[in-house]
N, C-alpha and C. Protein backbone atom coordinates (compact mmCIF):
# COMPACT_ATOMS: atom_id res chain seq x y z
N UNK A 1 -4.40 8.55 -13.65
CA UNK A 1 -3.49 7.41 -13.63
C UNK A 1 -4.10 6.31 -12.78
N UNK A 2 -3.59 5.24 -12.95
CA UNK A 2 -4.09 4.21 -12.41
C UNK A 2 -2.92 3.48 -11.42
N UNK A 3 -3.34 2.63 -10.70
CA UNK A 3 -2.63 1.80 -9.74
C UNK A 3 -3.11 0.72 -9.57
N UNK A 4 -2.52 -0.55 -9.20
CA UNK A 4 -2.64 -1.88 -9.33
C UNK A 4 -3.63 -2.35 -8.50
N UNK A 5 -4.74 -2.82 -8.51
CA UNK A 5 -5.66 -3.74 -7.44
C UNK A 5 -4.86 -4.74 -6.92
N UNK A 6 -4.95 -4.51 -5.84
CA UNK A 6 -4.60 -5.82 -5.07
C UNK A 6 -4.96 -7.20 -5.51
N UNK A 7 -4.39 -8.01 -6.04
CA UNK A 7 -5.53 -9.13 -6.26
C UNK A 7 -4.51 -10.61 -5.17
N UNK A 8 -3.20 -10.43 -4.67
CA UNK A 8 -2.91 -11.52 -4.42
C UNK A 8 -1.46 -10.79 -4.21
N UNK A 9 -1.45 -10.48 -2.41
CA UNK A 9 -0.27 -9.82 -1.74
C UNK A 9 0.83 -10.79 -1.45
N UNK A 10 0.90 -11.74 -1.81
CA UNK A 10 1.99 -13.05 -1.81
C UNK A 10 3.04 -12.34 -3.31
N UNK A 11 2.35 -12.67 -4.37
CA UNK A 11 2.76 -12.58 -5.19
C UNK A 11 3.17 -11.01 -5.44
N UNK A 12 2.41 -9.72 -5.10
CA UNK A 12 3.18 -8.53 -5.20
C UNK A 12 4.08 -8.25 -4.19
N UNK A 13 3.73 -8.90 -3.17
CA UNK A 13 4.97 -8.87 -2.27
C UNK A 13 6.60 -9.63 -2.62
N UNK A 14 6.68 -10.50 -3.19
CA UNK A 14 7.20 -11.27 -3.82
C UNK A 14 8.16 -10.26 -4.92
N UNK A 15 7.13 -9.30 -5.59
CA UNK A 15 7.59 -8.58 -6.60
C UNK A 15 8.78 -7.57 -5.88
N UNK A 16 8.00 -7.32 -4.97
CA UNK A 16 8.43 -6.14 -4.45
C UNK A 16 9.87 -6.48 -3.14
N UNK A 17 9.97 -7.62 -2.96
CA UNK A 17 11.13 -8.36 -2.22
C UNK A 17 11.99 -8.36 -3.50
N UNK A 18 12.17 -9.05 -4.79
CA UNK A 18 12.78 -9.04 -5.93
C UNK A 18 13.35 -7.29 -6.08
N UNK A 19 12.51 -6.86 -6.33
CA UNK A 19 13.09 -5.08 -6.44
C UNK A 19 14.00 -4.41 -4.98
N UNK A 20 13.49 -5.11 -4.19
CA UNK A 20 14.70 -4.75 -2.88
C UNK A 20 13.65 -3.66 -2.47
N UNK A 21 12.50 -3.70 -2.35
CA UNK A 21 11.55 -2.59 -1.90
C UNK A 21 10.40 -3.19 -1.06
N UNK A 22 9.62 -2.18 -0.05
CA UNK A 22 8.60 -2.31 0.35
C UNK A 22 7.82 -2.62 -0.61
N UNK A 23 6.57 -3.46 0.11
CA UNK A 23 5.22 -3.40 -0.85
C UNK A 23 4.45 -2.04 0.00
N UNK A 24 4.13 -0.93 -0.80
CA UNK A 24 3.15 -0.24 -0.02
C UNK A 24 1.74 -0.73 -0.66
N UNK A 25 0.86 -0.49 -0.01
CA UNK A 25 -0.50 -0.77 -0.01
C UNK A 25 -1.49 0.48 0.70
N UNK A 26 -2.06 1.00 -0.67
CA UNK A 26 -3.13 2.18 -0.15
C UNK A 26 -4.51 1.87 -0.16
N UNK A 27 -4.97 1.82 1.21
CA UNK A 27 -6.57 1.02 1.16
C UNK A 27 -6.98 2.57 0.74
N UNK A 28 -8.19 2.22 0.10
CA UNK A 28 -9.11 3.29 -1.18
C UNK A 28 -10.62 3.20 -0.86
N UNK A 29 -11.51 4.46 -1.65
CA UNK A 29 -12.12 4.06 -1.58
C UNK A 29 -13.05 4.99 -2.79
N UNK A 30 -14.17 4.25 -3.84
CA UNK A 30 -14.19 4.76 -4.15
C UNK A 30 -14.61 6.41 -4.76
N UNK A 31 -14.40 7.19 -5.11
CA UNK A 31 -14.89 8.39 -5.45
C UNK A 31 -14.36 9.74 -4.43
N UNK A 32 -12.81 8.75 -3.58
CA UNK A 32 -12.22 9.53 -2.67
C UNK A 32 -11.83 10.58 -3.45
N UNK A 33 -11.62 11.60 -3.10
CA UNK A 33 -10.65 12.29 -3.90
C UNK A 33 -9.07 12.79 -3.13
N UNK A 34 -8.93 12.29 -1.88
CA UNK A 34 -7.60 12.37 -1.51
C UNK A 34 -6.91 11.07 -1.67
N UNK A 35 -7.86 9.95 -1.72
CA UNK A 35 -7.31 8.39 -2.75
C UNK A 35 -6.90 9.29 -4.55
N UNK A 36 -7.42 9.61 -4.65
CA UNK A 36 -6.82 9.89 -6.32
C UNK A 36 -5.83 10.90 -6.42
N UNK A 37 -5.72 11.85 -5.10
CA UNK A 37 -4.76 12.76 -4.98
C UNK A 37 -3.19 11.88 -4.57
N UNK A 38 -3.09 11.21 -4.01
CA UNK A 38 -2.36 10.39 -3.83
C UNK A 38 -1.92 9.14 -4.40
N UNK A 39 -3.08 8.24 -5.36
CA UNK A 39 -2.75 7.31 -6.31
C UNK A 39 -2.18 8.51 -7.21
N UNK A 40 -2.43 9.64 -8.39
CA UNK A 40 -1.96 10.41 -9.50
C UNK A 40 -1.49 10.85 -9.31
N UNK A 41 -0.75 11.32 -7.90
CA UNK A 41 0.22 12.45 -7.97
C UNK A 41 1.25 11.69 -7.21
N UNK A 42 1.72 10.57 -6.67
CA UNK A 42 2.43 10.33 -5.82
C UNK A 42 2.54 8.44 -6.33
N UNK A 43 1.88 7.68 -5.75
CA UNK A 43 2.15 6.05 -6.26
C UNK A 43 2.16 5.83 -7.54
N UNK A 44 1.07 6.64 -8.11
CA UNK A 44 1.13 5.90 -9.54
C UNK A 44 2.27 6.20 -10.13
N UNK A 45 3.05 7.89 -10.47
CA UNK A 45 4.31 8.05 -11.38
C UNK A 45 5.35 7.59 -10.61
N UNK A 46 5.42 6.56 -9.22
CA UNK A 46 6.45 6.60 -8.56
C UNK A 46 6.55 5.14 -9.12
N UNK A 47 5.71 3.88 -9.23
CA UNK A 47 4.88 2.78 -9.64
C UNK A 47 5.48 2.96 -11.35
N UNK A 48 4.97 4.01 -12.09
CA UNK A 48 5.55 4.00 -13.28
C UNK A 48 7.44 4.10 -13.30
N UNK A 49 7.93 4.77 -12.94
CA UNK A 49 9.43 5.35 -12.79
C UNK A 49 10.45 3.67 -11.49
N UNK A 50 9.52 2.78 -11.41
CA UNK A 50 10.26 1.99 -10.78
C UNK A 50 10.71 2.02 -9.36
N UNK A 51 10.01 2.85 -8.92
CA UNK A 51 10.65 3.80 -7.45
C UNK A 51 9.78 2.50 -6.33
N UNK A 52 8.46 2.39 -6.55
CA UNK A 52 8.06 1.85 -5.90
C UNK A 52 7.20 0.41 -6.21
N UNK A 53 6.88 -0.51 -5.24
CA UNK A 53 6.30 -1.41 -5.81
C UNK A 53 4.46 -0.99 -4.96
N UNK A 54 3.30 -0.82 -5.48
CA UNK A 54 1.68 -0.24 -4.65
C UNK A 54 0.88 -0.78 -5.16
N UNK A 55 0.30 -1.48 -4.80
CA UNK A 55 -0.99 -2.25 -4.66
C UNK A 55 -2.49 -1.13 -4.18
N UNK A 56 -3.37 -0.98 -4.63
CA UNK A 56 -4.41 -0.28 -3.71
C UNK A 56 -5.62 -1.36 -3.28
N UNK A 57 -6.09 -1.11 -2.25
CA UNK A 57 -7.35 -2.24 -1.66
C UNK A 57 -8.39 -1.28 -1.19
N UNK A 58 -9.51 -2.10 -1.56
CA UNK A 58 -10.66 -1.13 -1.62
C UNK A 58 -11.44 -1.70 -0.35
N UNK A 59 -11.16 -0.71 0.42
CA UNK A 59 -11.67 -1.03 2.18
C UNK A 59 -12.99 -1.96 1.92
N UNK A 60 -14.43 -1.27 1.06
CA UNK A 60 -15.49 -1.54 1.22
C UNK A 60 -16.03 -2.78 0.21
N UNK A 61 -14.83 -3.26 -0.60
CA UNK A 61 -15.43 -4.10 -1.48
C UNK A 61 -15.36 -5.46 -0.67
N UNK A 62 -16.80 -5.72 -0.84
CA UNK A 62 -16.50 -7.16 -0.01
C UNK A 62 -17.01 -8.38 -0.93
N UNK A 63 -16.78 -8.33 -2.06
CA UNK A 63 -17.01 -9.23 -3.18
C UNK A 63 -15.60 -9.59 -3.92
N UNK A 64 -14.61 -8.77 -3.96
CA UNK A 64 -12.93 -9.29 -4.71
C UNK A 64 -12.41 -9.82 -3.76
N UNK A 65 -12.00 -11.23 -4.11
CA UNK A 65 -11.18 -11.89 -3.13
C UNK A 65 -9.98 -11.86 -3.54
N UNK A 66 -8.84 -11.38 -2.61
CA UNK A 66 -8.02 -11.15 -2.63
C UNK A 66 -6.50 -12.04 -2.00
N UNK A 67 -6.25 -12.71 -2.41
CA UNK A 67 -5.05 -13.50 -1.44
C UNK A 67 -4.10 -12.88 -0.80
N UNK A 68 -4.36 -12.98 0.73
CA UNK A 68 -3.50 -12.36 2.17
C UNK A 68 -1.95 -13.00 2.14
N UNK A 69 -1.62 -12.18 2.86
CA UNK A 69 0.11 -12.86 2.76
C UNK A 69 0.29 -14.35 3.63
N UNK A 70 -0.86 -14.70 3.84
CA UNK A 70 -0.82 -16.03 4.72
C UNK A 70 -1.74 -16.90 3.62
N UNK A 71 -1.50 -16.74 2.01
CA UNK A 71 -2.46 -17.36 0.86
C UNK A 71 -3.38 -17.92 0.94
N UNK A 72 -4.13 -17.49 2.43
CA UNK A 72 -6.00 -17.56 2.38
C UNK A 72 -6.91 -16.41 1.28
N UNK A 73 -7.57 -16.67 0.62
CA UNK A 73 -8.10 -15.86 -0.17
C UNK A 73 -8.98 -15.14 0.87
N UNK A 74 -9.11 -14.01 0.95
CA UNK A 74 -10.60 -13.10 1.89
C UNK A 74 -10.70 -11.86 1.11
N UNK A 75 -12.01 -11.43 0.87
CA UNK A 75 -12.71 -10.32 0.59
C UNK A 75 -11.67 -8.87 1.00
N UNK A 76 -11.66 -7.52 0.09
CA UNK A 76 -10.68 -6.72 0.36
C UNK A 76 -11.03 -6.20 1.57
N UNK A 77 -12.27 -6.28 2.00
CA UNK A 77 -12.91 -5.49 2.96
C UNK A 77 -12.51 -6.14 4.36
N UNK A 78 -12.38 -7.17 4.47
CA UNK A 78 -12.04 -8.53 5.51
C UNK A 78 -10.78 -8.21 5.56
N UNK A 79 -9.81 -8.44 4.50
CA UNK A 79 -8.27 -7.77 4.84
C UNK A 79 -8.21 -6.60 5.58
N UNK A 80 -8.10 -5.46 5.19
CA UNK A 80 -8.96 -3.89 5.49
C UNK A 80 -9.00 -4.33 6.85
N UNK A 81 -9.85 -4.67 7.49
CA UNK A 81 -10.17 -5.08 8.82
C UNK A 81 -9.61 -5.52 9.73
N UNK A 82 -8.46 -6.56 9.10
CA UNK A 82 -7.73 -7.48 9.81
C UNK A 82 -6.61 -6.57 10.27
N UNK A 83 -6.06 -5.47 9.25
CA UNK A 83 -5.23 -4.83 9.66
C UNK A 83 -5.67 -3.26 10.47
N UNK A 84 -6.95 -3.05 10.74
CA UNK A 84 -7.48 -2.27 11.12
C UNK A 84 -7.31 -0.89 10.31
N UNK A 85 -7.26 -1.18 9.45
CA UNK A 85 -7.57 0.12 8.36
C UNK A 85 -8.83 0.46 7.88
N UNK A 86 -9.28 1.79 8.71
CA UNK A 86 -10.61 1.86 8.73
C UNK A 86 -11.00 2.96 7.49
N UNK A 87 -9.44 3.86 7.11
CA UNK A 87 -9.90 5.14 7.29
C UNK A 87 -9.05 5.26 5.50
N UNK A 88 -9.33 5.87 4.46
CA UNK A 88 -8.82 5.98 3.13
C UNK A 88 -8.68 7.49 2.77
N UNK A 89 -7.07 7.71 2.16
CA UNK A 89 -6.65 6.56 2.04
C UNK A 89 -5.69 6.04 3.69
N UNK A 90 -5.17 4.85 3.41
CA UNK A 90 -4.15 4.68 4.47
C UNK A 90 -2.98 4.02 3.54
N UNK A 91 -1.81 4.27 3.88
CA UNK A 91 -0.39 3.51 3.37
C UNK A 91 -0.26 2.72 4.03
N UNK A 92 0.19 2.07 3.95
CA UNK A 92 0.92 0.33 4.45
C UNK A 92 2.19 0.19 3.96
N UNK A 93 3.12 -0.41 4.47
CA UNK A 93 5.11 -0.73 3.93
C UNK A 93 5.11 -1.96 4.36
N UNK A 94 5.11 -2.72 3.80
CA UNK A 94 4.90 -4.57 4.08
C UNK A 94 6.33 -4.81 3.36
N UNK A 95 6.75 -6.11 4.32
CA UNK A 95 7.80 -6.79 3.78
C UNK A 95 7.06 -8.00 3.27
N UNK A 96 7.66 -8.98 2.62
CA UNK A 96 7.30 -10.06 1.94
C UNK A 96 6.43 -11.05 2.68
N UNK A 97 6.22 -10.35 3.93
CA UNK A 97 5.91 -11.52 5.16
C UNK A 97 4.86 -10.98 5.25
N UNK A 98 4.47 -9.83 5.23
CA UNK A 98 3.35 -9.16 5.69
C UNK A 98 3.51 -8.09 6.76
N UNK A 99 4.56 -8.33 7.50
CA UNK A 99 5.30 -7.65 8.37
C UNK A 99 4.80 -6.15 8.39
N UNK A 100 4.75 -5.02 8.82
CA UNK A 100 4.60 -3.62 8.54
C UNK A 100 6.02 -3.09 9.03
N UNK A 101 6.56 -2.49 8.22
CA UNK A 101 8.13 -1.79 8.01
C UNK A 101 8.00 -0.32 8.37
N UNK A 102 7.17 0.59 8.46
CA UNK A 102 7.19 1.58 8.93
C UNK A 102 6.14 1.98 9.28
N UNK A 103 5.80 3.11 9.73
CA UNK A 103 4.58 4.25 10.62
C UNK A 103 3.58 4.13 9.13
N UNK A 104 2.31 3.93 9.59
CA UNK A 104 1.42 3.81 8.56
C UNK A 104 1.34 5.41 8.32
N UNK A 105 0.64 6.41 6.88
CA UNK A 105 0.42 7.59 6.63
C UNK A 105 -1.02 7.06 6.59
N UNK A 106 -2.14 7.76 7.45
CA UNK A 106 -3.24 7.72 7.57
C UNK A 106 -3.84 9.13 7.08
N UNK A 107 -4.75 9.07 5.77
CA UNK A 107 -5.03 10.25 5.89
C UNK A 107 -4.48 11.41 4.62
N UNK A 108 -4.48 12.47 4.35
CA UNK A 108 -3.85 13.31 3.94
C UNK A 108 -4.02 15.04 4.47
N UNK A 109 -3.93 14.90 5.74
CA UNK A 109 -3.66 15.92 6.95
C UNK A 109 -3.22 17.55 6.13
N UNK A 110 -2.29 17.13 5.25
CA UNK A 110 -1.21 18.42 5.13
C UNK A 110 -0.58 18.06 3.57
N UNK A 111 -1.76 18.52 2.48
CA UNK A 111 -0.94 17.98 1.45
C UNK A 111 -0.01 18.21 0.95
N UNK A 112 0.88 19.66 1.18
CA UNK A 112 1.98 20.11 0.28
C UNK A 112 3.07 18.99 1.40
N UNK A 113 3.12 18.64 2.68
CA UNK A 113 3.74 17.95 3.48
C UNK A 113 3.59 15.81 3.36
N UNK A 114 2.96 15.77 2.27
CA UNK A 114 2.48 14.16 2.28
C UNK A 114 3.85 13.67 1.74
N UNK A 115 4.58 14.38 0.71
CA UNK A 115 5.17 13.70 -0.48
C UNK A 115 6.69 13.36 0.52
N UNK A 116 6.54 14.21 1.45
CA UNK A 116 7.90 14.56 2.46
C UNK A 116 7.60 13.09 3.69
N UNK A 117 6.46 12.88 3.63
CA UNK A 117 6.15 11.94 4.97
C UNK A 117 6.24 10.34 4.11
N UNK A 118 5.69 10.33 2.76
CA UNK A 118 5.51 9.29 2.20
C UNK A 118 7.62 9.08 1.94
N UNK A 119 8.18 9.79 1.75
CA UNK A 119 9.77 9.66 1.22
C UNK A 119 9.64 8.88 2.41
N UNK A 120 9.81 9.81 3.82
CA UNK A 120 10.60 9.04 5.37
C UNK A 120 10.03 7.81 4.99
N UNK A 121 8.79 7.68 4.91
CA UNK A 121 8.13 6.36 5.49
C UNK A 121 9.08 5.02 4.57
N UNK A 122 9.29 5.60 3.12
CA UNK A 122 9.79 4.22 2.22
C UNK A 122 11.27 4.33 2.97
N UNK A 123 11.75 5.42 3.31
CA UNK A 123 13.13 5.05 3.85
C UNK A 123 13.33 4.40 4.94
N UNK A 124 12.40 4.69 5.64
CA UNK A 124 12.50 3.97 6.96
C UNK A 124 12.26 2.13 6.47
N UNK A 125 11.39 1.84 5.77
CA UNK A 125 10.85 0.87 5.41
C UNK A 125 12.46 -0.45 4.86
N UNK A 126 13.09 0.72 3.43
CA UNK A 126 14.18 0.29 3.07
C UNK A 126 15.13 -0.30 3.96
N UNK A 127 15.05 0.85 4.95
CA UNK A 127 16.67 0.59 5.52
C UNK A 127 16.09 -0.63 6.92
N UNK A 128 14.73 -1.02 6.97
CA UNK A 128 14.73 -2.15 7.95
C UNK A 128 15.00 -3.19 6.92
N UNK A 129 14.47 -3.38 5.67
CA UNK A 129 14.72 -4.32 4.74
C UNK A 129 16.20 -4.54 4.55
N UNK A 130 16.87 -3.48 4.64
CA UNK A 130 18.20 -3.79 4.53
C UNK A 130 19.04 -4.32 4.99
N UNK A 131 18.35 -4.26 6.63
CA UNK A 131 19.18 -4.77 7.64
C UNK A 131 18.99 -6.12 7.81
N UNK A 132 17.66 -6.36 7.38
CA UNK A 132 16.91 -8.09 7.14
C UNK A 132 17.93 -8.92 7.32
């Protein structure tokens, strides 16, 4: 399965304010295989089913420019950086602002335990959006 490239976090953020949801964002990388364990088994059918709005950014590409939630265009790798996401995959819960809404999931530590950490994290995320 596939998941959306980042190409311009204004506008999926945007999407994802419209749906009443976090934007999550999973920096990637490629030929991970706990990035694909987590894009196919978790964002992407959640992404298909409407559950969530996910973007993925590819830590090391430093040739796609990508527009930041402050609509400067910079390289994915330069974003990646800015937010100190070193390590793939990593989750992100952004509000429309750019804001971070909950505890980043760094990693995939404990996989039968991810799908349980990724739920808290969108809830936690929701219910600050809610209170907005």
């Amino acid at each position: 399965m596939s998941l959306t490239i980042a190409t311009s976090l204004t506008r999926h953020s945007a999407m994802a304010k419209r749906a009443g949801r976090p934007l999550v964002v999973m920096t990637s990388l490629p030929g991970c295989p706990y990035c694909d364990l987590v894009r196919d088994h978790y964002l992407s059918p959640m992404a298909l089913a409407n559950e969530v709005v996910a973007v993925q950014l590819n830590i090391t590409d430093n040739t796609a420019m990508v527009e930041d939630f402050d609509g400067q265009a910079r390289s994915a790798k330069t974003i990646a950086k800015r937010w100190d996401a070193r390590f793939a995959p990593t989750l992100l819960f952004f509000n429309n602002e750019g804001v971070e809404l909950a505890e980043r999931i760094v990693g995939v530590a404990v996989p039968d335990f991810f799908g349980a950490y990724l739920e808290q994290r969108l809830e936690t995320a929701k219910r600050i959006l809610q209170a907005a």
